[in-house]
Structure formats: C-alpha cells, structure tokens
C-alpha atoms as a PDB file:
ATOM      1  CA  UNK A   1       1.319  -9.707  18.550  1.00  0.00           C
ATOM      2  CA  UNK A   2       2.948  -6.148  19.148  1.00  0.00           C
ATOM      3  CA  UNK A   3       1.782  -2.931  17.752  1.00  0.00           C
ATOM      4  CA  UNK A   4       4.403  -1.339  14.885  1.00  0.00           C
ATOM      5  CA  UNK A   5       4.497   2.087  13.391  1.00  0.00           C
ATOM      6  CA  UNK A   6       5.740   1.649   9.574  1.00  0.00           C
ATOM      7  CA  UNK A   7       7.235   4.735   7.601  1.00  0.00           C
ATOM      8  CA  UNK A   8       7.015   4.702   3.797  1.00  0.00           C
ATOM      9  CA  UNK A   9       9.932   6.583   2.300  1.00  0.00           C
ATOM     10  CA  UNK A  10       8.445   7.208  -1.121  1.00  0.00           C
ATOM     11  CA  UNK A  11       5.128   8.819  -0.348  1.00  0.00           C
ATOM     12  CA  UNK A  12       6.063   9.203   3.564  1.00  0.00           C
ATOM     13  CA  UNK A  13       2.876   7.623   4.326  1.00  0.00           C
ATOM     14  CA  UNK A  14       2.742   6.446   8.422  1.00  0.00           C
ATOM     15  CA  UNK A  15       1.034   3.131   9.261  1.00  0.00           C
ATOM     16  CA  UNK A  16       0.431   1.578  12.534  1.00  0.00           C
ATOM     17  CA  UNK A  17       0.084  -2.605  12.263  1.00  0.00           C
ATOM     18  CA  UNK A  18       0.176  -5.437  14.622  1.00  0.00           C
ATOM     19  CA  UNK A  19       2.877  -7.282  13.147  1.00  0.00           C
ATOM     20  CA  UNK A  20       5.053 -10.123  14.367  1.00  0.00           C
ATOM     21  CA  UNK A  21       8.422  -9.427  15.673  1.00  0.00           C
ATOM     22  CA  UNK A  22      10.070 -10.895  12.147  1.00  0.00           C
ATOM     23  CA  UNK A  23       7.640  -8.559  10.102  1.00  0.00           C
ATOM     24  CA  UNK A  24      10.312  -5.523   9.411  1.00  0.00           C
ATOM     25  CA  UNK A  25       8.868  -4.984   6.220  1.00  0.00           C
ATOM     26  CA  UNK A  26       5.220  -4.353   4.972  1.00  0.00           C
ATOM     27  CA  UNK A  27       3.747  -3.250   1.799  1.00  0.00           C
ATOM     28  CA  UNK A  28       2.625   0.160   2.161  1.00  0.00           C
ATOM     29  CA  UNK A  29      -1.530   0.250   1.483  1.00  0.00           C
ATOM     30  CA  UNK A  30      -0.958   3.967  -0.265  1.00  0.00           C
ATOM     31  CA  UNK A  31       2.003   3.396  -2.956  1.00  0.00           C
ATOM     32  CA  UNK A  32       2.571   0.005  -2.628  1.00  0.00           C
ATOM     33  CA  UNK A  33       6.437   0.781  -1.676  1.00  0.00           C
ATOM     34  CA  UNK A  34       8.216  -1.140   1.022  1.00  0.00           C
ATOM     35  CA  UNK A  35       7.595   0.342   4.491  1.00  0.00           C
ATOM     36  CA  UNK A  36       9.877  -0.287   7.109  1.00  0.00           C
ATOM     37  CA  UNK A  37       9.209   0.128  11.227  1.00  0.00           C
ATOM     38  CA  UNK A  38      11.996   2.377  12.570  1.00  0.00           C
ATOM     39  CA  UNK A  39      14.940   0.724  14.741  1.00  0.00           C
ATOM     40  CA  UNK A  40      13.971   2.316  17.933  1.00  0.00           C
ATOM     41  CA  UNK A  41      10.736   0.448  18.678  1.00  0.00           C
ATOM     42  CA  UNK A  42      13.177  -3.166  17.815  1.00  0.00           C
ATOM     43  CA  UNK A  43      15.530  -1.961  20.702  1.00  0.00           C
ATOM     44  CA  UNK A  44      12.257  -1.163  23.034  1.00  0.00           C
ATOM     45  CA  UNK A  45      10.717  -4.140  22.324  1.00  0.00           C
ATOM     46  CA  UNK A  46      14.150  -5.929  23.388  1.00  0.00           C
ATOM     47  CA  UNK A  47      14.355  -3.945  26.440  1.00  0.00           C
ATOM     48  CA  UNK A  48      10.724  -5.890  27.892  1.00  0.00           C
ATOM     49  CA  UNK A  49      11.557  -9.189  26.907  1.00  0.00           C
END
C-alpha cells in the first residue's frame, strides 16, 4: 500500500498514512474531522503506474 499525506481543514492537523489508493478520506486522530490527501500525490501516483 502507498504512503499518503492527509490535511485536516478544521484544526489543520497533517497526517502521513499508508492508505489504499480508494482511501481519499480518513478520520483525522486530533478533531475527528474528515481529512483529505491533496490531489497532487493522486496525479503522481498515476504518473508510475
């Protein structure tokens, strides 16, 4: 499974995860908020497939 960096946009917290590809979303271990993985590592990861 890849390695993900995850950015919480309510308490801005930054998490690094090995996710699967699908995983867009995780629950941030902080706030408990949504945390998303910014678009730029989907494209890289596209790029070495």
């Amino acid at each position: 499974m890849p390695i993900f960096t995850y950015h919480c946009p309510n308490c801005l917290s930054r998490e690094t995860r090995v996710t699967g590809v699908d995983d867009q979303v995780v629950r941030c271990l902080v706030c408990g908020c949504d945390m998303r993985r910014p678009a730029d590592q989907e494209a890289l990861f596209r790029a070495y497939k």
